[in-house]
C-alpha atoms as a PDB file:
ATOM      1  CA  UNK A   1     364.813 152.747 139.220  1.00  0.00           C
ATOM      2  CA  UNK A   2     365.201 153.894 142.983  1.00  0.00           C
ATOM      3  CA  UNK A   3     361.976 153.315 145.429  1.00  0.00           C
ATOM      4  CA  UNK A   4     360.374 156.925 146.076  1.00  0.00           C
ATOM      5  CA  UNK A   5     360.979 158.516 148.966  1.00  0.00           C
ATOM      6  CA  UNK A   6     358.666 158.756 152.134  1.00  0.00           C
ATOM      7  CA  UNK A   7     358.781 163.139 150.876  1.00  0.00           C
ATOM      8  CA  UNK A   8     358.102 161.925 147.069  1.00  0.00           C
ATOM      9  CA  UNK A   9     355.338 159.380 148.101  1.00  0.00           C
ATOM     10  CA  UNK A  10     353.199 161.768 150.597  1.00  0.00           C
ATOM     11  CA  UNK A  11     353.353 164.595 147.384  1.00  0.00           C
ATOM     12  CA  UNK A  12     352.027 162.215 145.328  1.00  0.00           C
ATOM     13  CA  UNK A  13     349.300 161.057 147.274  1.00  0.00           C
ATOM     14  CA  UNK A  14     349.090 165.032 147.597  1.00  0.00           C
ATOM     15  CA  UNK A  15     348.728 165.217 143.903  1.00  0.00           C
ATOM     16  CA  UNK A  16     346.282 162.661 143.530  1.00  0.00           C
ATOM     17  CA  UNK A  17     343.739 164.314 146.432  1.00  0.00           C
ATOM     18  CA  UNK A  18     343.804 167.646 144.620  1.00  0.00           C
ATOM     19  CA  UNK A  19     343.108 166.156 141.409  1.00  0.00           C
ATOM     20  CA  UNK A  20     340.135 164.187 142.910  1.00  0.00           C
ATOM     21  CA  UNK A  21     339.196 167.278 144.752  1.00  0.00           C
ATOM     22  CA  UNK A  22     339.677 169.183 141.321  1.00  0.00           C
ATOM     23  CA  UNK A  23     337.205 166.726 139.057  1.00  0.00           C
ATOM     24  CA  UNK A  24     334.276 167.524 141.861  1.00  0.00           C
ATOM     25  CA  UNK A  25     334.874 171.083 140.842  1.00  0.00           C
ATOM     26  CA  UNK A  26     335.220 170.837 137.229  1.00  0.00           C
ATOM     27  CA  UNK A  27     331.821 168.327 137.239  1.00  0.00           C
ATOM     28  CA  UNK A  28     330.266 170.953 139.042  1.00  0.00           C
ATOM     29  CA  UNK A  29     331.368 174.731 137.898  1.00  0.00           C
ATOM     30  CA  UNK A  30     332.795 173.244 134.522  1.00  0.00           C
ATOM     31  CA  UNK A  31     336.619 174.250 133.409  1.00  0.00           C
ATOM     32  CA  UNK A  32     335.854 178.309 133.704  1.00  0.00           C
ATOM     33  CA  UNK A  33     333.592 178.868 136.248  1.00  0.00           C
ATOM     34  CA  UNK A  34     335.788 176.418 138.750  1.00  0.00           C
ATOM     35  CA  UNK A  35     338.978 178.143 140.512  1.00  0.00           C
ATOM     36  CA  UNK A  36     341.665 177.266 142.467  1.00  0.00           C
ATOM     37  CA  UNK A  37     340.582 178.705 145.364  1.00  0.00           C
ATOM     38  CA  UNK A  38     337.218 176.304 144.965  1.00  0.00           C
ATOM     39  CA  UNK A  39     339.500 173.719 144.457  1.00  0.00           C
ATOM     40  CA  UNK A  40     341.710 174.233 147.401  1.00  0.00           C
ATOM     41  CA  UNK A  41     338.903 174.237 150.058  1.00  0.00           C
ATOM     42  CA  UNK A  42     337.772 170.931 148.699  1.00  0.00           C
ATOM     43  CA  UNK A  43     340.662 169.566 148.867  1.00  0.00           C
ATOM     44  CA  UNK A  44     341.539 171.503 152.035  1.00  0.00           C
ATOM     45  CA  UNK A  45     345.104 172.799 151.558  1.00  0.00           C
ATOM     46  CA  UNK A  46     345.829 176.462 150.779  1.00  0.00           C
ATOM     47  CA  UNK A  47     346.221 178.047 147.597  1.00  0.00           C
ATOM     48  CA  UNK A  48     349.866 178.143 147.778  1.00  0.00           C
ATOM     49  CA  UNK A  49     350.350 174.680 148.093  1.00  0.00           C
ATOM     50  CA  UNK A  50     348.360 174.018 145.040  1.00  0.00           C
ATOM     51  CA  UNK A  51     350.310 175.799 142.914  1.00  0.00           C
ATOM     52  CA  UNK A  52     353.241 174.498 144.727  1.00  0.00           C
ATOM     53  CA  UNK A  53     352.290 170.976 143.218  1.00  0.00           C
ATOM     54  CA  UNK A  54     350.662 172.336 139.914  1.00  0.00           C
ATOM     55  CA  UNK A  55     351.319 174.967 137.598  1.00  0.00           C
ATOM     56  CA  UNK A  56     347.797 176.523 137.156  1.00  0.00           C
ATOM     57  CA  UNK A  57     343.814 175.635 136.903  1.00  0.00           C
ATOM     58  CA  UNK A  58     344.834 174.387 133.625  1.00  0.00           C
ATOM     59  CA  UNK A  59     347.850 172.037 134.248  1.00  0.00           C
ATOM     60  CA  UNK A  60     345.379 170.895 136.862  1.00  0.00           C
ATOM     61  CA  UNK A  61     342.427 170.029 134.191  1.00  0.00           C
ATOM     62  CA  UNK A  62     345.244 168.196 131.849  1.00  0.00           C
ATOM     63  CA  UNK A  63     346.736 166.259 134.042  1.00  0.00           C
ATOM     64  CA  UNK A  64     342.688 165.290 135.463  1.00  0.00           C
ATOM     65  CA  UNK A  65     341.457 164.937 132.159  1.00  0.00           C
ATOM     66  CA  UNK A  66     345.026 162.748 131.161  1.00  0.00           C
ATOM     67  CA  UNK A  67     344.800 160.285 134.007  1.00  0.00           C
ATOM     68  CA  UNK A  68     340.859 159.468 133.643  1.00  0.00           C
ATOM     69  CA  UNK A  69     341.415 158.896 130.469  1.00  0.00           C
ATOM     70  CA  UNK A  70     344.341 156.606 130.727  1.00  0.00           C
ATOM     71  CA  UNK A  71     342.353 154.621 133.595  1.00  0.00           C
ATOM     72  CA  UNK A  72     339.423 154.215 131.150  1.00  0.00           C
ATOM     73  CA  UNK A  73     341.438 153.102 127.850  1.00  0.00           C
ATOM     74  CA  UNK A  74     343.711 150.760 129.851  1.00  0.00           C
ATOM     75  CA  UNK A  75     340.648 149.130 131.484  1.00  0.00           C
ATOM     76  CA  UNK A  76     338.778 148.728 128.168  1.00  0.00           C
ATOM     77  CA  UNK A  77     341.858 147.464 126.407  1.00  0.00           C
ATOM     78  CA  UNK A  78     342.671 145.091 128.791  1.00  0.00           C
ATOM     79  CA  UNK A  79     338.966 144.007 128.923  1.00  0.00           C
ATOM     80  CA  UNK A  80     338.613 143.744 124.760  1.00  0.00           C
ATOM     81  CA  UNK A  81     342.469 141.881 124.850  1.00  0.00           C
ATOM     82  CA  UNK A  82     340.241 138.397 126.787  1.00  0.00           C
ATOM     83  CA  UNK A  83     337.618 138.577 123.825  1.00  0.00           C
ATOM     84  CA  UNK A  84     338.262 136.428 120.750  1.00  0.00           C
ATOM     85  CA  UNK A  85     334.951 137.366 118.275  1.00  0.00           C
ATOM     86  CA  UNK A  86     333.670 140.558 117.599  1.00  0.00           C
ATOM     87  CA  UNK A  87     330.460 140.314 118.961  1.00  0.00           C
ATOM     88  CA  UNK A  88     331.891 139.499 122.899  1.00  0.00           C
ATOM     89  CA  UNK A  89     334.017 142.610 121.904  1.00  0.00           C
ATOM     90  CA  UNK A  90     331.424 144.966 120.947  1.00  0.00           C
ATOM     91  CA  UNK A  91     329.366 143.891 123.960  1.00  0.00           C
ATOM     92  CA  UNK A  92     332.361 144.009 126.073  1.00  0.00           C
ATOM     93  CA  UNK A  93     333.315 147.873 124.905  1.00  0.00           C
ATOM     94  CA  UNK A  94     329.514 148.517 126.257  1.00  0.00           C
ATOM     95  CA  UNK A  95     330.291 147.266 129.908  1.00  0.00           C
ATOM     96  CA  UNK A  96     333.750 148.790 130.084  1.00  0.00           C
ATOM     97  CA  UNK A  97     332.014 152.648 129.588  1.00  0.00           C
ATOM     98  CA  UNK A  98     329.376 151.993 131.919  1.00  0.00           C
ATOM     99  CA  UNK A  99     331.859 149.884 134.530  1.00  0.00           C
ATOM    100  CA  UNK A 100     334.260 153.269 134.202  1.00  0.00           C
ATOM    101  CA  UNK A 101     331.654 155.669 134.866  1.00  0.00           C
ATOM    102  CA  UNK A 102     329.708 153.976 137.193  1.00  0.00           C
ATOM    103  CA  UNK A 103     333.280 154.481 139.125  1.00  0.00           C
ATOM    104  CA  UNK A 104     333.661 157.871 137.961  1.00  0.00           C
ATOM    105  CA  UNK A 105     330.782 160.036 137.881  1.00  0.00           C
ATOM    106  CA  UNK A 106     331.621 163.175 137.890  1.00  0.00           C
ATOM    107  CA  UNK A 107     334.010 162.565 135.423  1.00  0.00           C
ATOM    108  CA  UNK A 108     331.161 162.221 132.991  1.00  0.00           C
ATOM    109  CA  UNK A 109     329.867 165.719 132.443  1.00  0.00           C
ATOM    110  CA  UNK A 110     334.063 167.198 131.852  1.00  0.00           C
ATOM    111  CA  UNK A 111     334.089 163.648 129.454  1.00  0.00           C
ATOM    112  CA  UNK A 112     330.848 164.673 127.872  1.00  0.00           C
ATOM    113  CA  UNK A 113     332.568 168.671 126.934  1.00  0.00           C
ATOM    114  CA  UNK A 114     335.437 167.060 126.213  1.00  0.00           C
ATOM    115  CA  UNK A 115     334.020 164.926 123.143  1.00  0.00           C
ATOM    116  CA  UNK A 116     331.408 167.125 122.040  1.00  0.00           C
ATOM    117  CA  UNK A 117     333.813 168.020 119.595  1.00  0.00           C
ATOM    118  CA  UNK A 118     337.238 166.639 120.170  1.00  0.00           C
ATOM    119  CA  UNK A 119     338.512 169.125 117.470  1.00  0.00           C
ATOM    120  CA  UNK A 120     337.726 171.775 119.671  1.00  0.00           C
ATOM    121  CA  UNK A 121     340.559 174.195 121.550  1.00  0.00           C
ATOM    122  CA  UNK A 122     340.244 177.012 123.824  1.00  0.00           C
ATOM    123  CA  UNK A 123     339.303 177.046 127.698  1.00  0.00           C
ATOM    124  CA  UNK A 124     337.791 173.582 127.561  1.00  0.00           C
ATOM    125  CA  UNK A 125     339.744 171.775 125.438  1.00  0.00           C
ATOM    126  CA  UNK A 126     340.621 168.035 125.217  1.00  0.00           C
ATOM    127  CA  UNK A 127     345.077 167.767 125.785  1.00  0.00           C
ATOM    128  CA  UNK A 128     346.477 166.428 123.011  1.00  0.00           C
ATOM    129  CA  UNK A 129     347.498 163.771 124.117  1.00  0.00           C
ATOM    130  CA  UNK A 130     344.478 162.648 125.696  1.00  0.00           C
ATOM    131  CA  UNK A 131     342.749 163.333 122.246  1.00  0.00           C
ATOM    132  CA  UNK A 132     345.314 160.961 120.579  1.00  0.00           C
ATOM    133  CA  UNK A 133     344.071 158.169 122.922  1.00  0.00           C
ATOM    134  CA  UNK A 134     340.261 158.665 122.893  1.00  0.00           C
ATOM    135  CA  UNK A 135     341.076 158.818 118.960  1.00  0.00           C
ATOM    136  CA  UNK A 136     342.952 155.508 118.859  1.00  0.00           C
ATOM    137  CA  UNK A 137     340.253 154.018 121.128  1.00  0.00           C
ATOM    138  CA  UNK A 138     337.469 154.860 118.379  1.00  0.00           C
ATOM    139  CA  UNK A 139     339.882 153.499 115.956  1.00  0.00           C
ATOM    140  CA  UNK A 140     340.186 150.277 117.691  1.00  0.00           C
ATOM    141  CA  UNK A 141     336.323 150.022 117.966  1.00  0.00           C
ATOM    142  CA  UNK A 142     336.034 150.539 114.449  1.00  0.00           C
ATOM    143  CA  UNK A 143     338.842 147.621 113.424  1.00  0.00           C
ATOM    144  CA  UNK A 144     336.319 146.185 115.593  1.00  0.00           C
ATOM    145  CA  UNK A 145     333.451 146.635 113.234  1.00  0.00           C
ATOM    146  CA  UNK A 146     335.600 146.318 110.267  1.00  0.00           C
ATOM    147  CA  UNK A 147     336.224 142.790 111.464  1.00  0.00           C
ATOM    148  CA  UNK A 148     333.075 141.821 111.696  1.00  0.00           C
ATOM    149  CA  UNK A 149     331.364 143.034 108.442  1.00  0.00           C
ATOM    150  CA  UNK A 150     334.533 141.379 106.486  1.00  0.00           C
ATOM    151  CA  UNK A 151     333.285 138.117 108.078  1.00  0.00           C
ATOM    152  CA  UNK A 152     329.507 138.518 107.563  1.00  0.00           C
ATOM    153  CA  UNK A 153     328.973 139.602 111.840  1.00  0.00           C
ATOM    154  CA  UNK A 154     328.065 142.787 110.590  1.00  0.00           C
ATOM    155  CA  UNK A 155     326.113 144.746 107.929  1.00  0.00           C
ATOM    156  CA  UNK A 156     328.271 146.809 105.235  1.00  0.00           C
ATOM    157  CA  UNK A 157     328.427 149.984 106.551  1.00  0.00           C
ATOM    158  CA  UNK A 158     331.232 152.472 107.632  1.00  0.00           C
ATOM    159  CA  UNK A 159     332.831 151.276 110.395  1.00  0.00           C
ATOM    160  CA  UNK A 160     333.621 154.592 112.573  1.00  0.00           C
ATOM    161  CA  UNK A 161     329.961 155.543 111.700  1.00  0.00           C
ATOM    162  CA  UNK A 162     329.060 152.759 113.633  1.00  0.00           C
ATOM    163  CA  UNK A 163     331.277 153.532 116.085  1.00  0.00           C
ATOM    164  CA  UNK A 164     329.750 157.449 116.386  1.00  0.00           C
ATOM    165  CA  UNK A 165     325.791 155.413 116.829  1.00  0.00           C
ATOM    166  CA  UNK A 166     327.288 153.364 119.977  1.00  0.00           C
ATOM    167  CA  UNK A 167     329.186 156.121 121.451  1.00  0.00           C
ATOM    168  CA  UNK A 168     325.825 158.149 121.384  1.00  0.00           C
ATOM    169  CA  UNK A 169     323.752 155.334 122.479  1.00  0.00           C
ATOM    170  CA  UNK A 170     325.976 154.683 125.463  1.00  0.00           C
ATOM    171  CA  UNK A 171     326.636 158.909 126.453  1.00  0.00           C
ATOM    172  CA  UNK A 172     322.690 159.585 126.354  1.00  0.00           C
ATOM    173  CA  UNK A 173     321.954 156.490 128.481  1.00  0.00           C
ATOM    174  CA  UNK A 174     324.606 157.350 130.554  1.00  0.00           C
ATOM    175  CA  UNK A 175     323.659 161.001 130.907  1.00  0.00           C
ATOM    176  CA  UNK A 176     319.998 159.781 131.681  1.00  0.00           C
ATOM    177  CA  UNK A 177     320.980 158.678 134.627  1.00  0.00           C
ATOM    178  CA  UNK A 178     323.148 160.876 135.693  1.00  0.00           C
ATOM    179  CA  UNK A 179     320.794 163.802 135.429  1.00  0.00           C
ATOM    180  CA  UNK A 180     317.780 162.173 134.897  1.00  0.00           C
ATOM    181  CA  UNK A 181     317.392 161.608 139.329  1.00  0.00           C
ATOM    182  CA  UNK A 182     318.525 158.460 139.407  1.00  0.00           C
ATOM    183  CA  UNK A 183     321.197 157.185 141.810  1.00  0.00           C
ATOM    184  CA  UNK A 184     322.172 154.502 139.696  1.00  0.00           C
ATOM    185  CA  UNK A 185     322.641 153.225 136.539  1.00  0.00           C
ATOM    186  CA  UNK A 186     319.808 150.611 135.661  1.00  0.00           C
ATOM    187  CA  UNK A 187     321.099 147.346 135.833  1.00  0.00           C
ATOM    188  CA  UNK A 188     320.442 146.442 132.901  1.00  0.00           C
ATOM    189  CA  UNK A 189     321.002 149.271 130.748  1.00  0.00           C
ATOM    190  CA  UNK A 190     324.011 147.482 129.131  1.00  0.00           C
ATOM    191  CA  UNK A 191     322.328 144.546 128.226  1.00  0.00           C
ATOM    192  CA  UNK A 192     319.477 146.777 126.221  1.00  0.00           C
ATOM    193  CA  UNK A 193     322.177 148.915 124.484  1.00  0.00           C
ATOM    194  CA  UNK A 194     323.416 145.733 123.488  1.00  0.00           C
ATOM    195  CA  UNK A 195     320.489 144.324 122.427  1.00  0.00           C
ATOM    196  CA  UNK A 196     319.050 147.112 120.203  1.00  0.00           C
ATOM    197  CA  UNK A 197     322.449 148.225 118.706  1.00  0.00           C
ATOM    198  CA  UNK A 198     322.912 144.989 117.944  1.00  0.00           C
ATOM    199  CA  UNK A 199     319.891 143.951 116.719  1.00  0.00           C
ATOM    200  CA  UNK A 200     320.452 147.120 114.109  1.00  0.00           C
ATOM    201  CA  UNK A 201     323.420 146.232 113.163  1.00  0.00           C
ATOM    202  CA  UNK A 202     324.328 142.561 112.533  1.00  0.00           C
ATOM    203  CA  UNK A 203     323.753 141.197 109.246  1.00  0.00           C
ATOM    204  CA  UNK A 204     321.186 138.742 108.345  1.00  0.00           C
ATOM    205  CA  UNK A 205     322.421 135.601 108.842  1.00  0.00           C
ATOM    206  CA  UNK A 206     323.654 136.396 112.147  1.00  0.00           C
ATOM    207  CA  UNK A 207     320.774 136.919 113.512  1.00  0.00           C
END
Protein backbone atom coordinates (compact mmCIF):
# COMPACT_ATOMS: atom_id res chain seq x y z
CA UNK A 1 0.00 0.00 0.00
CA UNK A 2 1.30 3.53 -1.22
CA UNK A 3 2.24 6.25 1.67
CA UNK A 4 -0.67 9.00 1.64
CA UNK A 5 -0.14 11.95 0.13
CA UNK A 6 0.80 15.39 1.80
CA UNK A 7 -3.30 16.41 0.10
CA UNK A 8 -4.66 12.91 1.62
CA UNK A 9 -2.84 13.39 5.03
CA UNK A 10 -3.91 17.24 5.76
CA UNK A 11 -7.87 15.90 4.86
CA UNK A 12 -7.51 13.48 7.24
CA UNK A 13 -6.26 15.36 9.97
CA UNK A 14 -9.26 17.59 8.55
CA UNK A 15 -11.56 14.75 9.21
CA UNK A 16 -10.43 13.98 12.50
CA UNK A 17 -10.80 17.93 13.84
CA UNK A 18 -14.41 18.01 12.66
CA UNK A 19 -15.22 14.87 14.24
CA UNK A 20 -13.65 16.08 17.57
CA UNK A 21 -15.30 19.36 17.00
CA UNK A 22 -18.58 17.30 16.18
CA UNK A 23 -18.58 15.02 19.66
CA UNK A 24 -18.45 18.61 21.70
CA UNK A 25 -21.64 19.29 19.86
CA UNK A 26 -23.37 16.09 20.05
CA UNK A 27 -22.32 15.95 24.14
CA UNK A 28 -23.80 19.16 24.32
CA UNK A 29 -27.10 19.69 21.94
CA UNK A 30 -27.43 15.76 21.60
CA UNK A 31 -27.79 14.15 17.84
CA UNK A 32 -31.02 16.57 16.90
CA UNK A 33 -30.66 19.62 18.46
CA UNK A 34 -26.74 19.84 17.15
CA UNK A 35 -26.25 21.13 13.37
CA UNK A 36 -23.74 21.50 11.05
CA UNK A 37 -23.55 24.90 11.15
CA UNK A 38 -22.80 24.46 15.21
CA UNK A 39 -20.44 22.10 14.20
CA UNK A 40 -18.60 24.09 11.66
CA UNK A 41 -17.89 27.14 13.92
CA UNK A 42 -16.36 24.79 16.41
CA UNK A 43 -14.40 23.39 14.30
CA UNK A 44 -13.92 26.66 12.38
CA UNK A 45 -14.23 25.79 8.67
CA UNK A 46 -17.34 26.67 6.65
CA UNK A 47 -20.25 24.69 6.02
CA UNK A 48 -19.23 23.77 2.63
CA UNK A 49 -16.21 22.22 3.53
CA UNK A 50 -17.93 20.01 5.94
CA UNK A 51 -19.98 18.51 3.70
CA UNK A 52 -17.15 18.48 1.34
CA UNK A 53 -15.49 15.84 3.76
CA UNK A 54 -18.84 14.28 5.08
CA UNK A 55 -22.01 13.42 3.69
CA UNK A 56 -24.44 14.89 6.34
CA UNK A 57 -24.97 15.48 10.35
CA UNK A 58 -25.54 11.87 10.28
CA UNK A 59 -22.53 10.33 8.39
CA UNK A 60 -20.85 12.70 10.80
CA UNK A 61 -22.46 10.99 14.13
CA UNK A 62 -21.56 7.32 12.55
CA UNK A 63 -18.41 7.75 11.71
CA UNK A 64 -17.97 9.70 15.63
CA UNK A 65 -19.86 7.19 17.25
CA UNK A 66 -17.73 4.22 14.98
CA UNK A 67 -14.27 5.46 15.84
CA UNK A 68 -14.91 5.98 19.80
CA UNK A 69 -16.08 2.92 19.87
CA UNK A 70 -13.34 1.14 18.08
CA UNK A 71 -10.73 3.16 20.36
CA UNK A 72 -12.57 1.86 23.46
CA UNK A 73 -12.99 -2.01 22.43
CA UNK A 74 -9.41 -2.18 21.06
CA UNK A 75 -8.06 -0.67 24.32
CA UNK A 76 -10.10 -3.02 26.55
CA UNK A 77 -9.25 -6.02 24.44
CA UNK A 78 -5.84 -5.44 24.37
CA UNK A 79 -5.93 -4.71 28.16
CA UNK A 80 -8.14 -8.15 29.05
CA UNK A 81 -5.57 -10.16 26.26
CA UNK A 82 -2.37 -9.54 29.45
CA UNK A 83 -4.88 -11.09 32.10
CA UNK A 84 -4.73 -14.84 32.71
CA UNK A 85 -7.74 -15.41 35.63
CA UNK A 86 -10.97 -14.05 35.61
CA UNK A 87 -10.90 -12.06 38.48
CA UNK A 88 -7.68 -9.65 37.06
CA UNK A 89 -10.09 -9.64 34.00
CA UNK A 90 -13.18 -8.50 35.54
CA UNK A 91 -11.22 -5.90 37.51
CA UNK A 92 -9.32 -5.03 34.50
CA UNK A 93 -12.74 -4.44 32.23
CA UNK A 94 -13.53 -1.85 35.29
CA UNK A 95 -10.30 0.32 34.67
CA UNK A 96 -10.46 0.13 30.90
CA UNK A 97 -14.23 2.10 31.01
CA UNK A 98 -13.14 4.52 33.42
CA UNK A 99 -9.35 4.89 31.70
CA UNK A 100 -11.54 5.50 28.21
CA UNK A 101 -13.76 8.00 29.56
CA UNK A 102 -11.67 9.70 31.75
CA UNK A 103 -10.01 10.44 28.07
CA UNK A 104 -13.22 10.98 26.51
CA UNK A 105 -15.74 12.83 28.29
CA UNK A 106 -17.97 14.08 26.28
CA UNK A 107 -18.22 11.03 24.62
CA UNK A 108 -20.08 9.74 27.62
CA UNK A 109 -23.48 11.35 27.48
CA UNK A 110 -23.83 10.28 23.14
CA UNK A 111 -22.37 6.61 24.78
CA UNK A 112 -24.94 6.79 27.51
CA UNK A 113 -28.13 7.40 24.46
CA UNK A 114 -26.48 5.15 22.56
CA UNK A 115 -26.91 2.04 25.04
CA UNK A 116 -29.96 2.99 26.67
CA UNK A 117 -31.37 0.67 24.39
CA UNK A 118 -29.03 -0.57 21.75
CA UNK A 119 -32.13 -2.00 19.91
CA UNK A 120 -33.20 1.32 19.33
CA UNK A 121 -33.28 3.15 15.59
CA UNK A 122 -34.31 6.47 14.51
CA UNK A 123 -32.44 9.96 14.92
CA UNK A 124 -30.21 8.66 17.69
CA UNK A 125 -29.44 5.45 16.86
CA UNK A 126 -26.39 3.21 17.56
CA UNK A 127 -24.65 2.18 13.54
CA UNK A 128 -24.76 -1.17 13.10
CA UNK A 129 -21.78 -1.85 13.10
CA UNK A 130 -20.85 -0.16 16.12
CA UNK A 131 -23.78 -2.14 17.81
CA UNK A 132 -22.14 -5.43 16.59
CA UNK A 133 -18.99 -4.45 18.57
CA UNK A 134 -20.43 -3.07 21.85
CA UNK A 135 -22.52 -6.48 21.48
CA UNK A 136 -19.47 -8.72 21.09
CA UNK A 137 -17.77 -6.74 23.89
CA UNK A 138 -20.72 -7.75 26.40
CA UNK A 139 -20.35 -11.13 25.01
CA UNK A 140 -16.77 -11.34 25.81
CA UNK A 141 -17.47 -10.04 29.41
CA UNK A 142 -19.91 -12.60 29.85
CA UNK A 143 -17.43 -15.70 28.56
CA UNK A 144 -15.78 -13.83 31.19
CA UNK A 145 -18.23 -14.67 33.89
CA UNK A 146 -19.05 -17.93 32.38
CA UNK A 147 -15.45 -18.82 33.08
CA UNK A 148 -15.42 -18.12 36.31
CA UNK A 149 -18.65 -19.70 37.75
CA UNK A 150 -17.57 -23.07 35.73
CA UNK A 151 -14.47 -22.94 37.98
CA UNK A 152 -16.10 -22.01 41.32
CA UNK A 153 -14.71 -17.81 40.91
CA UNK A 154 -18.16 -17.03 40.61
CA UNK A 155 -21.71 -17.69 41.91
CA UNK A 156 -24.24 -19.58 39.43
CA UNK A 157 -25.95 -17.03 37.88
CA UNK A 158 -26.54 -15.82 34.22
CA UNK A 159 -23.62 -14.60 32.93
CA UNK A 160 -24.80 -11.47 30.66
CA UNK A 161 -27.03 -10.61 33.72
CA UNK A 162 -24.01 -10.07 35.43
CA UNK A 163 -22.65 -8.37 32.83
CA UNK A 164 -25.97 -5.78 32.64
CA UNK A 165 -25.20 -5.17 37.00
CA UNK A 166 -21.44 -4.02 36.10
CA UNK A 167 -22.26 -2.07 33.11
CA UNK A 168 -24.80 -0.12 35.39
CA UNK A 169 -22.55 0.07 38.27
CA UNK A 170 -19.77 1.53 36.17
CA UNK A 171 -22.36 4.16 33.78
CA UNK A 172 -24.02 5.62 37.12
CA UNK A 173 -20.61 6.11 38.78
CA UNK A 174 -19.40 7.42 35.80
CA UNK A 175 -22.33 9.74 35.18
CA UNK A 176 -21.94 10.92 38.91
CA UNK A 177 -19.16 12.52 38.13
CA UNK A 178 -19.70 13.78 35.16
CA UNK A 179 -22.79 15.68 36.18
CA UNK A 180 -22.63 15.39 39.63
CA UNK A 181 -19.82 18.89 39.72
CA UNK A 182 -17.00 17.10 39.92
CA UNK A 183 -13.93 17.65 37.72
CA UNK A 184 -12.74 14.33 38.13
CA UNK A 185 -13.37 10.98 38.56
CA UNK A 186 -12.58 9.87 42.27
CA UNK A 187 -9.57 8.06 42.37
CA UNK A 188 -10.67 5.42 43.65
CA UNK A 189 -13.94 4.82 42.26
CA UNK A 190 -12.62 1.71 40.40
CA UNK A 191 -11.28 0.08 43.20
CA UNK A 192 -14.92 0.37 45.14
CA UNK A 193 -16.83 -0.86 42.02
CA UNK A 194 -14.55 -3.58 42.26
CA UNK A 195 -14.83 -4.23 45.60
CA UNK A 196 -18.65 -4.29 46.06
CA UNK A 197 -19.43 -6.03 42.68
CA UNK A 198 -17.19 -8.35 43.63
CA UNK A 199 -17.88 -8.92 46.93
CA UNK A 200 -21.67 -9.73 45.45
CA UNK A 201 -20.69 -11.84 43.20
CA UNK A 202 -17.92 -14.40 43.90
CA UNK A 203 -18.83 -17.58 45.32
CA UNK A 204 -18.11 -18.70 48.73
CA UNK A 205 -15.03 -20.17 48.80
CA UNK A 206 -13.48 -17.45 46.99
CA UNK A 207 -13.91 -15.19 49.26
Amino acid sequence: MSNPTRKEREKQQQRQHILRAAESVFAEKGFRGATVQQIAERADFSVGHIYNLFENKEGLYVELVNMRAAEHLADAQEQLAQQDDVLAKVRTAIEAKFDFFRRHRQFFSIFTHLTADSRARGPVFMPESCREQYEGYLRALADIFEEGIRSGVFVEADPMMLVFCLEGMTRSVIAHSLYGGKQEFAADAPALIQRIFLDGVLADGSR
